[in-house]
Each structure stands twice: as structure tokens, then as C-alpha cells.
PDB file of N, CA and C in Angstrom:
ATOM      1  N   UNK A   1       0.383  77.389  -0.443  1.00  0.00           N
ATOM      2  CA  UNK A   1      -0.012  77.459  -1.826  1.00  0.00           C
ATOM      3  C   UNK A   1      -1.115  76.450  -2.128  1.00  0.00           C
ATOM      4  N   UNK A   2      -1.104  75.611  -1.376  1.00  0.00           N
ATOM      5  CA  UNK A   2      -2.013  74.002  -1.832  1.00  0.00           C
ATOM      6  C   UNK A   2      -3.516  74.317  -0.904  1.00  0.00           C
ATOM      7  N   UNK A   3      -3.253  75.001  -0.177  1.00  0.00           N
ATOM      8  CA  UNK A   3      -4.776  75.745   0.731  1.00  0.00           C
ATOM      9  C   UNK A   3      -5.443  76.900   0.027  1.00  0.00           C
ATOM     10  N   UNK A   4      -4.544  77.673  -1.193  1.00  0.00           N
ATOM     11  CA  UNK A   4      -5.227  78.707  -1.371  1.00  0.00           C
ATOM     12  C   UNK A   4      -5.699  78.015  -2.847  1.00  0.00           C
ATOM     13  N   UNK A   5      -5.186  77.190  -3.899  1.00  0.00           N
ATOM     14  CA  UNK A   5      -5.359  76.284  -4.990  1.00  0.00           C
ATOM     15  C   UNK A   5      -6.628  75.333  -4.224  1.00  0.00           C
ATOM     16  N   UNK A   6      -6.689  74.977  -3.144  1.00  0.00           N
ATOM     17  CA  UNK A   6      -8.404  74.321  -2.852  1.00  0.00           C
ATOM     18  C   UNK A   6      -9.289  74.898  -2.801  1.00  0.00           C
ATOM     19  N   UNK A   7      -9.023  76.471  -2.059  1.00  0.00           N
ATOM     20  CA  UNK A   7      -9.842  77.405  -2.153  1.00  0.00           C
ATOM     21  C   UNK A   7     -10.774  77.961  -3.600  1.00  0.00           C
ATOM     22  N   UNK A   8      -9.463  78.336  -4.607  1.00  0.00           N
ATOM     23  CA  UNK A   8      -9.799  78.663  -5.757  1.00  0.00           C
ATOM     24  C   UNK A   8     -10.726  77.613  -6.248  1.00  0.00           C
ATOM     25  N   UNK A   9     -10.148  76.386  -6.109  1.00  0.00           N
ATOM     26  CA  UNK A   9     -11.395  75.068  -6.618  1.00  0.00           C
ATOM     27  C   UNK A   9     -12.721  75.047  -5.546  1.00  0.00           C
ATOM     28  N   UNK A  10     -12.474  75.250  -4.762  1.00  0.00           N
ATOM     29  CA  UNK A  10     -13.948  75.449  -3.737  1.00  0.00           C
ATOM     30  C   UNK A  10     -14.869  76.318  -4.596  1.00  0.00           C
ATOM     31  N   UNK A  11     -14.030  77.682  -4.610  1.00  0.00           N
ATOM     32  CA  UNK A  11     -14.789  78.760  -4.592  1.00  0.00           C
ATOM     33  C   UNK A  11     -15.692  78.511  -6.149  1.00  0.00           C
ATOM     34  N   UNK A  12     -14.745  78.194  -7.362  1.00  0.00           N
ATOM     35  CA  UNK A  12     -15.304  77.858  -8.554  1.00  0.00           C
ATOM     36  C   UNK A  12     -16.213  76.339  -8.484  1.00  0.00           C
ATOM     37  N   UNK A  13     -16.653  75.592  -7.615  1.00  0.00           N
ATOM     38  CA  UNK A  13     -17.315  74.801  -7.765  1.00  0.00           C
ATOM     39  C   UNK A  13     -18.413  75.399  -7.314  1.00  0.00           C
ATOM     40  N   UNK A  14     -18.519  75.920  -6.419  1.00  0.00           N
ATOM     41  CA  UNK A  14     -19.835  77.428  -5.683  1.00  0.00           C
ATOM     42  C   UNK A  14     -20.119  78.117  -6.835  1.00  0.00           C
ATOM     43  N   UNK A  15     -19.343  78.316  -7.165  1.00  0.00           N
ATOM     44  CA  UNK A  15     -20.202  79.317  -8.043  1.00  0.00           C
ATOM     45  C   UNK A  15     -20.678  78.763  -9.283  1.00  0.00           C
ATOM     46  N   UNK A  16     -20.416  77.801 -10.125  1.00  0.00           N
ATOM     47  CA  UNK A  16     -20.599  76.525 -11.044  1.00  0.00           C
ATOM     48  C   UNK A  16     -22.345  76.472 -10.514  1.00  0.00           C
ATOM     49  N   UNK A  17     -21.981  75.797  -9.107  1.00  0.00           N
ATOM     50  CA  UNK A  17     -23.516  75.668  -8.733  1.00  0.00           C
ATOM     51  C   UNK A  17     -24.395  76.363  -8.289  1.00  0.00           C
ATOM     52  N   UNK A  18     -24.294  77.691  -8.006  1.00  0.00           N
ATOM     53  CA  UNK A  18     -24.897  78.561  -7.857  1.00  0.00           C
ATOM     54  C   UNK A  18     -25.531  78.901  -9.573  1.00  0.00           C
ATOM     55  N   UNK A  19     -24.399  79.031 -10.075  1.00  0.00           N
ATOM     56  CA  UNK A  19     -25.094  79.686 -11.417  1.00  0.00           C
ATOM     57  C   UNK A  19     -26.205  78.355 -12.023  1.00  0.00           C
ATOM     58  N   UNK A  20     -25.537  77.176 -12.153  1.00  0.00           N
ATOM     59  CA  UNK A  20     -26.475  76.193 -12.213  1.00  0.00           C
ATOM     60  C   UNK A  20     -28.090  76.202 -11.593  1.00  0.00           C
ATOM     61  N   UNK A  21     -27.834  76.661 -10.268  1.00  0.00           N
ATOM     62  CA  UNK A  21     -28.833  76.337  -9.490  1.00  0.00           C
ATOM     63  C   UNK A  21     -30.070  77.652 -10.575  1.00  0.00           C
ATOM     64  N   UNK A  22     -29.284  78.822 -10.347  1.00  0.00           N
ATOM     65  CA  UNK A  22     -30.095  80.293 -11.129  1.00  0.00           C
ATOM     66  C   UNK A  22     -30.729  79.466 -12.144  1.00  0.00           C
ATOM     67  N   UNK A  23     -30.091  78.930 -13.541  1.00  0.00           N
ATOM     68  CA  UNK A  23     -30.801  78.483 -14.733  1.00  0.00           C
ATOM     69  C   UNK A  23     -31.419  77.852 -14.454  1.00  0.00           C
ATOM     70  N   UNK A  24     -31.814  76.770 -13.808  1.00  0.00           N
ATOM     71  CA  UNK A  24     -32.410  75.781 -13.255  1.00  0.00           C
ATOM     72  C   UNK A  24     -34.152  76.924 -12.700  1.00  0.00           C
ATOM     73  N   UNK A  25     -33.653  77.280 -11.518  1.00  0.00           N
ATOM     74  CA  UNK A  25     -34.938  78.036 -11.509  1.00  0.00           C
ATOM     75  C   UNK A  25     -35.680  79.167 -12.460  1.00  0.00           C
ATOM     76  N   UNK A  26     -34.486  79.512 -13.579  1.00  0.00           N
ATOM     77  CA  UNK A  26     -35.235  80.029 -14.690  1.00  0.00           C
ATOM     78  C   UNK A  26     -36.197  79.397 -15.258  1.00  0.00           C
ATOM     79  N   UNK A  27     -35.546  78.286 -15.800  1.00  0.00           N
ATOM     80  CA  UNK A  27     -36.074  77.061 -16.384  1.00  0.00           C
ATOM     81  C   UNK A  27     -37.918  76.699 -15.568  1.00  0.00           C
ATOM     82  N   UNK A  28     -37.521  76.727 -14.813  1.00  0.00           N
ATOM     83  CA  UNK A  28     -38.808  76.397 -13.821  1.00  0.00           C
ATOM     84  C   UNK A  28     -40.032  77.441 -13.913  1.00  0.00           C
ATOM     85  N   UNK A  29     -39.081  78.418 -13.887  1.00  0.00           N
ATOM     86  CA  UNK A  29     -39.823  80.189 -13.755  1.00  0.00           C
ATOM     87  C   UNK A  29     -40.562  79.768 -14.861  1.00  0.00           C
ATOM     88  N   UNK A  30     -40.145  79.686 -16.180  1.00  0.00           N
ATOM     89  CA  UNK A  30     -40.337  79.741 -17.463  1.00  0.00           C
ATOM     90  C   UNK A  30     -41.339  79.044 -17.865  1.00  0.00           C
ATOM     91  N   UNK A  31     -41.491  77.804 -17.258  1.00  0.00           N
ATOM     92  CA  UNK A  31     -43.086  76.355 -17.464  1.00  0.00           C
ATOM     93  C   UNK A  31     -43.437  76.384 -16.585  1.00  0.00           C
ATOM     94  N   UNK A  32     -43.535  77.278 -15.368  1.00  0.00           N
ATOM     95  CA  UNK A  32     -44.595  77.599 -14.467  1.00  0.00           C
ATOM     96  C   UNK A  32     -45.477  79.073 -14.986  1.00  0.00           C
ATOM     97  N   UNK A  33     -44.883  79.807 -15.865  1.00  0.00           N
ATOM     98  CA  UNK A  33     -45.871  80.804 -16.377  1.00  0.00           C
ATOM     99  C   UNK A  33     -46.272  80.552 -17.717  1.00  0.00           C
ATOM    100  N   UNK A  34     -45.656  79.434 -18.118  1.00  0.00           N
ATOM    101  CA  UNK A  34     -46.296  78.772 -19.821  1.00  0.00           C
ATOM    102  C   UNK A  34     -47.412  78.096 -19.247  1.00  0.00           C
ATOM    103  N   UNK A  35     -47.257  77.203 -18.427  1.00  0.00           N
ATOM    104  CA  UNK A  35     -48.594  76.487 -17.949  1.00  0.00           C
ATOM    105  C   UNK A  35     -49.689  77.417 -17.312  1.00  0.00           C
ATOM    106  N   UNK A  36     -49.203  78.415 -16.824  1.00  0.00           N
ATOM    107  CA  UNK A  36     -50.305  79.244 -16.206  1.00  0.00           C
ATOM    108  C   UNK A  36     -50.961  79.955 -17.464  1.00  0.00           C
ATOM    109  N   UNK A  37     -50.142  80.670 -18.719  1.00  0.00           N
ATOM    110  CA  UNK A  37     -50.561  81.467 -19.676  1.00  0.00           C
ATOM    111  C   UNK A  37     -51.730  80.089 -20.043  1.00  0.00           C
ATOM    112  N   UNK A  38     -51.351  78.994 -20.108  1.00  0.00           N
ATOM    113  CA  UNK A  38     -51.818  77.509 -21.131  1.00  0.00           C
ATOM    114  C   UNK A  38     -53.232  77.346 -20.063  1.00  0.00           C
ATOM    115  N   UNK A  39     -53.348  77.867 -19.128  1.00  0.00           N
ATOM    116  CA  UNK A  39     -54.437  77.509 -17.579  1.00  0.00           C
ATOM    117  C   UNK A  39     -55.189  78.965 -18.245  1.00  0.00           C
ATOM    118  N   UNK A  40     -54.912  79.969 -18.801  1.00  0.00           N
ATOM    119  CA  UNK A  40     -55.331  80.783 -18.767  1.00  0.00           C
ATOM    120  C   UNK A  40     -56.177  81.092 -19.883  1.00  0.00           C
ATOM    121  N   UNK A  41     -55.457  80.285 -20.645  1.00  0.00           N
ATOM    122  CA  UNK A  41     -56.248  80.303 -22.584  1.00  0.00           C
ATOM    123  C   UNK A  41     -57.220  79.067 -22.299  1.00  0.00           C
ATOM    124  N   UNK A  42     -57.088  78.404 -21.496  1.00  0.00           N
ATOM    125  CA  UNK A  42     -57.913  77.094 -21.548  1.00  0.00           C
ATOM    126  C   UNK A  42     -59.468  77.615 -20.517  1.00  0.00           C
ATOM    127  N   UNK A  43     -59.017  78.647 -19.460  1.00  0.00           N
ATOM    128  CA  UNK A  43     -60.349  79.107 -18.820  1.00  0.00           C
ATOM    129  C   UNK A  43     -61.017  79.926 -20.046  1.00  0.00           C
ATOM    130  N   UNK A  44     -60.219  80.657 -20.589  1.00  0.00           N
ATOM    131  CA  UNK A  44     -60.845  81.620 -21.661  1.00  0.00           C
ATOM    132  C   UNK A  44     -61.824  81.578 -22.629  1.00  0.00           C
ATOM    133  N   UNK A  45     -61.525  79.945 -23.190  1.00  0.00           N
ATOM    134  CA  UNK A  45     -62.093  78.962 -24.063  1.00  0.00           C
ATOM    135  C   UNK A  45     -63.071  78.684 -23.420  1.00  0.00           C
ATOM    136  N   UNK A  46     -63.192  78.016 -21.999  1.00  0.00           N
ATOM    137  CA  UNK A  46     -64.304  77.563 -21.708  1.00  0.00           C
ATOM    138  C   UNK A  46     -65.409  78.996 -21.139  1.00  0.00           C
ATOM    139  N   UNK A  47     -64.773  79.805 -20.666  1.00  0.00           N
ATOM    140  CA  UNK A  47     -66.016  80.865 -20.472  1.00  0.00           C
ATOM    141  C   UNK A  47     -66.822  81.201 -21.675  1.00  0.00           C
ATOM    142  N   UNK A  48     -65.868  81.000 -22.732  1.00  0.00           N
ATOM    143  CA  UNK A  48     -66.689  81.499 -24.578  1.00  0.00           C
ATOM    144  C   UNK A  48     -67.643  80.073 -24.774  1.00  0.00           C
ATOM    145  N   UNK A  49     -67.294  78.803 -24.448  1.00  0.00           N
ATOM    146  CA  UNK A  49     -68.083  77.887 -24.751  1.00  0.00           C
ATOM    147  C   UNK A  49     -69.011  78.203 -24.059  1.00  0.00           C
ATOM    148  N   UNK A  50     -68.974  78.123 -22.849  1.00  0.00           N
ATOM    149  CA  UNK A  50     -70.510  78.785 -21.641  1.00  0.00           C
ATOM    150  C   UNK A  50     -71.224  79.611 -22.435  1.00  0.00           C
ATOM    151  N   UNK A  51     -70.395  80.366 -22.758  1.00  0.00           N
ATOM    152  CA  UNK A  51     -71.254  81.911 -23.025  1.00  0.00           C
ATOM    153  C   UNK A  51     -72.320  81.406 -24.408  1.00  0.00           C
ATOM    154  N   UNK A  52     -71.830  80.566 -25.028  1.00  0.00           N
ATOM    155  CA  UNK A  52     -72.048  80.381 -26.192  1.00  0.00           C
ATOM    156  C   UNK A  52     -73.248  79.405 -26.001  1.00  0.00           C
ATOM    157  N   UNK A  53     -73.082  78.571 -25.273  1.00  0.00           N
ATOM    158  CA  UNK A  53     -74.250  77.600 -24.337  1.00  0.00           C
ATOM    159  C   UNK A  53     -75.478  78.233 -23.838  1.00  0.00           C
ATOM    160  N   UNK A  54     -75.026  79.284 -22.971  1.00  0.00           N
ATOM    161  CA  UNK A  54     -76.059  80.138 -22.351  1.00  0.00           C
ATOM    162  C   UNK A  54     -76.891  80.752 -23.310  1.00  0.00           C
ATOM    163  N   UNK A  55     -76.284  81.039 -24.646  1.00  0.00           N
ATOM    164  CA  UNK A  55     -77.293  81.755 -25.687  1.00  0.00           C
ATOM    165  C   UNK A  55     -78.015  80.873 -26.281  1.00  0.00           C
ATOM    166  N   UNK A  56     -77.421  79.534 -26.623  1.00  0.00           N
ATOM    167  CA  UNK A  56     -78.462  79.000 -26.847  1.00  0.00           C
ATOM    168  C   UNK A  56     -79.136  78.338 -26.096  1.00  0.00           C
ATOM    169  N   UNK A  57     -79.339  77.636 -25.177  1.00  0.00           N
ATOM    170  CA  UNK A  57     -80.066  77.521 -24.393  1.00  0.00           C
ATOM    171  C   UNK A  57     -81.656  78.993 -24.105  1.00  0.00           C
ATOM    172  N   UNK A  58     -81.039  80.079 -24.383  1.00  0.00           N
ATOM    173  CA  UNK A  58     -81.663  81.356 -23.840  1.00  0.00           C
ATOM    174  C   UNK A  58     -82.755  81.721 -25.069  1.00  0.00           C
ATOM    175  N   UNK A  59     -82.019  81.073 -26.366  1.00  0.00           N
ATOM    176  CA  UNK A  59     -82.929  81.247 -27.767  1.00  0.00           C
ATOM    177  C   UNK A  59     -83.707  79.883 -27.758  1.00  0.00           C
ATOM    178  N   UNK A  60     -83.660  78.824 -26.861  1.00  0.00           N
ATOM    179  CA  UNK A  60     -84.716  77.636 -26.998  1.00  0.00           C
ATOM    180  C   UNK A  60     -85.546  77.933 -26.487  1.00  0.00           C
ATOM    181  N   UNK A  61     -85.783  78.669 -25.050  1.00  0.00           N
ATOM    182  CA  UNK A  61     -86.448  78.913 -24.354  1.00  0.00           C
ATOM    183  C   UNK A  61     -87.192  80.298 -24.868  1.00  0.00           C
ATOM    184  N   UNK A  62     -87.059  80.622 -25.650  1.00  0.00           N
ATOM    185  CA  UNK A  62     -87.943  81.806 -26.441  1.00  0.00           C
ATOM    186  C   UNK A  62     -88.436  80.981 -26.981  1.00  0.00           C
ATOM    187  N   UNK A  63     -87.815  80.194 -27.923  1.00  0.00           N
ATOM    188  CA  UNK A  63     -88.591  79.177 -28.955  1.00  0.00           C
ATOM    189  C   UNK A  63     -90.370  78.500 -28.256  1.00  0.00           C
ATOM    190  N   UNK A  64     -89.417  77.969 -27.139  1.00  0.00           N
ATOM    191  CA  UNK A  64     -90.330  77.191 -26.560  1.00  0.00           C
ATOM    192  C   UNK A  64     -91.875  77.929 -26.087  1.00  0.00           C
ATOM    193  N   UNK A  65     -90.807  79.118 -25.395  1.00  0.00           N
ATOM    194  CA  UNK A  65     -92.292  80.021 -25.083  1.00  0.00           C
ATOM    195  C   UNK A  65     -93.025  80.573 -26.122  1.00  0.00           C
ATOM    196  N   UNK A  66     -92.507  81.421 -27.376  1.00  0.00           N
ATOM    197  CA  UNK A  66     -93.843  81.351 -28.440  1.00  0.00           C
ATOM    198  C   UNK A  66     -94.060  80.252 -28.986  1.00  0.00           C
ATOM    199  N   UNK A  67     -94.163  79.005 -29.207  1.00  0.00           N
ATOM    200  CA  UNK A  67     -94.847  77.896 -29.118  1.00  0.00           C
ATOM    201  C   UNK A  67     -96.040  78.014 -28.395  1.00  0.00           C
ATOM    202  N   UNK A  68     -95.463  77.642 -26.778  1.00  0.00           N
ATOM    203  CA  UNK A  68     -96.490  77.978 -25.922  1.00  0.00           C
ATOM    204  C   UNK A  68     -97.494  78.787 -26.381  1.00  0.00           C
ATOM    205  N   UNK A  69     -97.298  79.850 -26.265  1.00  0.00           N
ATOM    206  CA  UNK A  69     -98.531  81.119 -26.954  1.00  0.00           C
ATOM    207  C   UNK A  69     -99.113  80.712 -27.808  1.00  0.00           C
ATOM    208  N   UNK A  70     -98.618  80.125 -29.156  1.00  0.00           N
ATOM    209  CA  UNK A  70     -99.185  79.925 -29.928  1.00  0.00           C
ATOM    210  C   UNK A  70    -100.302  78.930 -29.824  1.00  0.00           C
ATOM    211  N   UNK A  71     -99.573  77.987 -29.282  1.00  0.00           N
ATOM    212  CA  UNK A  71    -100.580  76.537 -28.642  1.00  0.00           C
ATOM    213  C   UNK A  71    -101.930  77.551 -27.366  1.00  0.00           C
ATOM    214  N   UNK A  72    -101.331  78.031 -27.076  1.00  0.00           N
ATOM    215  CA  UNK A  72    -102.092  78.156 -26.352  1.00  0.00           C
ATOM    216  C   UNK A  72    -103.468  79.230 -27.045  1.00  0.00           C
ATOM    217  N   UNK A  73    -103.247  79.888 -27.776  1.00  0.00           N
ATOM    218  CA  UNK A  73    -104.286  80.934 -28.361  1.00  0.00           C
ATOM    219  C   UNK A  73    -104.761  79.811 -29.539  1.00  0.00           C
ATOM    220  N   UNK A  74    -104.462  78.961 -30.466  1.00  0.00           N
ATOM    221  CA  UNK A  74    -104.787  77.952 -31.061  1.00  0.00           C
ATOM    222  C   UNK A  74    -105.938  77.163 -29.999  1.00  0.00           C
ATOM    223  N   UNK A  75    -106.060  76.795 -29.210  1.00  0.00           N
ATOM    224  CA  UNK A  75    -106.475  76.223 -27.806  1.00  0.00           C
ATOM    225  C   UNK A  75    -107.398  77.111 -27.802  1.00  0.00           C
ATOM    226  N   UNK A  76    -107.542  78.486 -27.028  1.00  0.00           N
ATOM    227  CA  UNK A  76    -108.675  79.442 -27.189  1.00  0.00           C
ATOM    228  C   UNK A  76    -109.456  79.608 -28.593  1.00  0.00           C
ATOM    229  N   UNK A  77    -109.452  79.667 -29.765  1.00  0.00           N
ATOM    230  CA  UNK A  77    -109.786  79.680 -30.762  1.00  0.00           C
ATOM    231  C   UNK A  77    -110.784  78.571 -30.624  1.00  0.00           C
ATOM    232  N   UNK A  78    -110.444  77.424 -30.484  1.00  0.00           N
ATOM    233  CA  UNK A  78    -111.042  76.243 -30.411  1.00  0.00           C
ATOM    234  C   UNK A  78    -111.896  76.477 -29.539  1.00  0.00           C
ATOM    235  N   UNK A  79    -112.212  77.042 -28.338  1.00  0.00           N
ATOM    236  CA  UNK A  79    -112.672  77.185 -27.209  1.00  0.00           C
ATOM    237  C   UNK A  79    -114.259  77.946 -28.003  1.00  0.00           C
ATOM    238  N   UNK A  80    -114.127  78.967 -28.165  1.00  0.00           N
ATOM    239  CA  UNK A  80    -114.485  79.964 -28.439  1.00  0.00           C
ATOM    240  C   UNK A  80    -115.636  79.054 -29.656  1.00  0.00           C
ATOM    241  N   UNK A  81    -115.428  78.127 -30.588  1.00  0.00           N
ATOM    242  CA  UNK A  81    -116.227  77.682 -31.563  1.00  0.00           C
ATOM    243  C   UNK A  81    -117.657  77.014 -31.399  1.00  0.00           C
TER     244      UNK A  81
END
């Protein structure tokens, strides 16, 4: 009777920690795909800042070039007098 009463306590401490062990790697499961969703909104952000960089940067360089033109046909005008 006292072998099969250790058993029963064996067996329920196994399984105590088994189920323990499960929540535990839920738990884990759970802030390893929050941090990835959180890795994922944070690349997202920065590709829109780029993107947002790249345009302007892309509208200075228009700027800059009709300038240029302008300077530069201002320049011919002068030439020409």
C-alpha cells in the first residue's frame, strides 16, 4: 500500500511539473512573438522614416538642379551682352 501511495505522489509531482513546465513555455512562446510583432513595428517605422528621407532628399536635389539651370542661363545671358 505505501509503494503504490509513493507512486500516486510521484506520479502527481510529474505531472505538477510537466504542466508547470507547458505554462512556462507558453509564457515564453508569448514574449518571444510580442517582441518579434514589437521588432516588426519598429522595422516598419524605420522603412517609412527612410522612405520619407529618400523623398526629401530626392525634392532637394531637384531644387538644387533648377537652381543650377537657372544660374546657369542667368550666366549665358550675361555672356551674350
Amino acid at each position: 500500500m505505501r509503494l503504490r501511495s509513493m507512486s500516486a505522489g510521484l506520479a502527481s509531482l510529474m505531472l505538477v511539473t510537466v504542466l508547470g513546465a507547458g505554462c512556462k513555455m507558453e509564457k515564453e512562446e508569448k514574449a518571444e512573438a510580442t517582441r518579434a510583432e514589437q521588432a516588426a513595428a519598429r522595422a516598419e517605422d524605420a522603412a517609412r522614416r527612410a522612405e520619407a528621407a529618400a523623398s526629401r532628399t530626392e525634392a532637394a536635389a531637384q531644387r538644387a538642379e533648377a537652381a543650377a539651370e537657372k544660374a546657369s542661363r542667368a550666366f549665358e545671358k550675361h555672356l551674350r551682352k
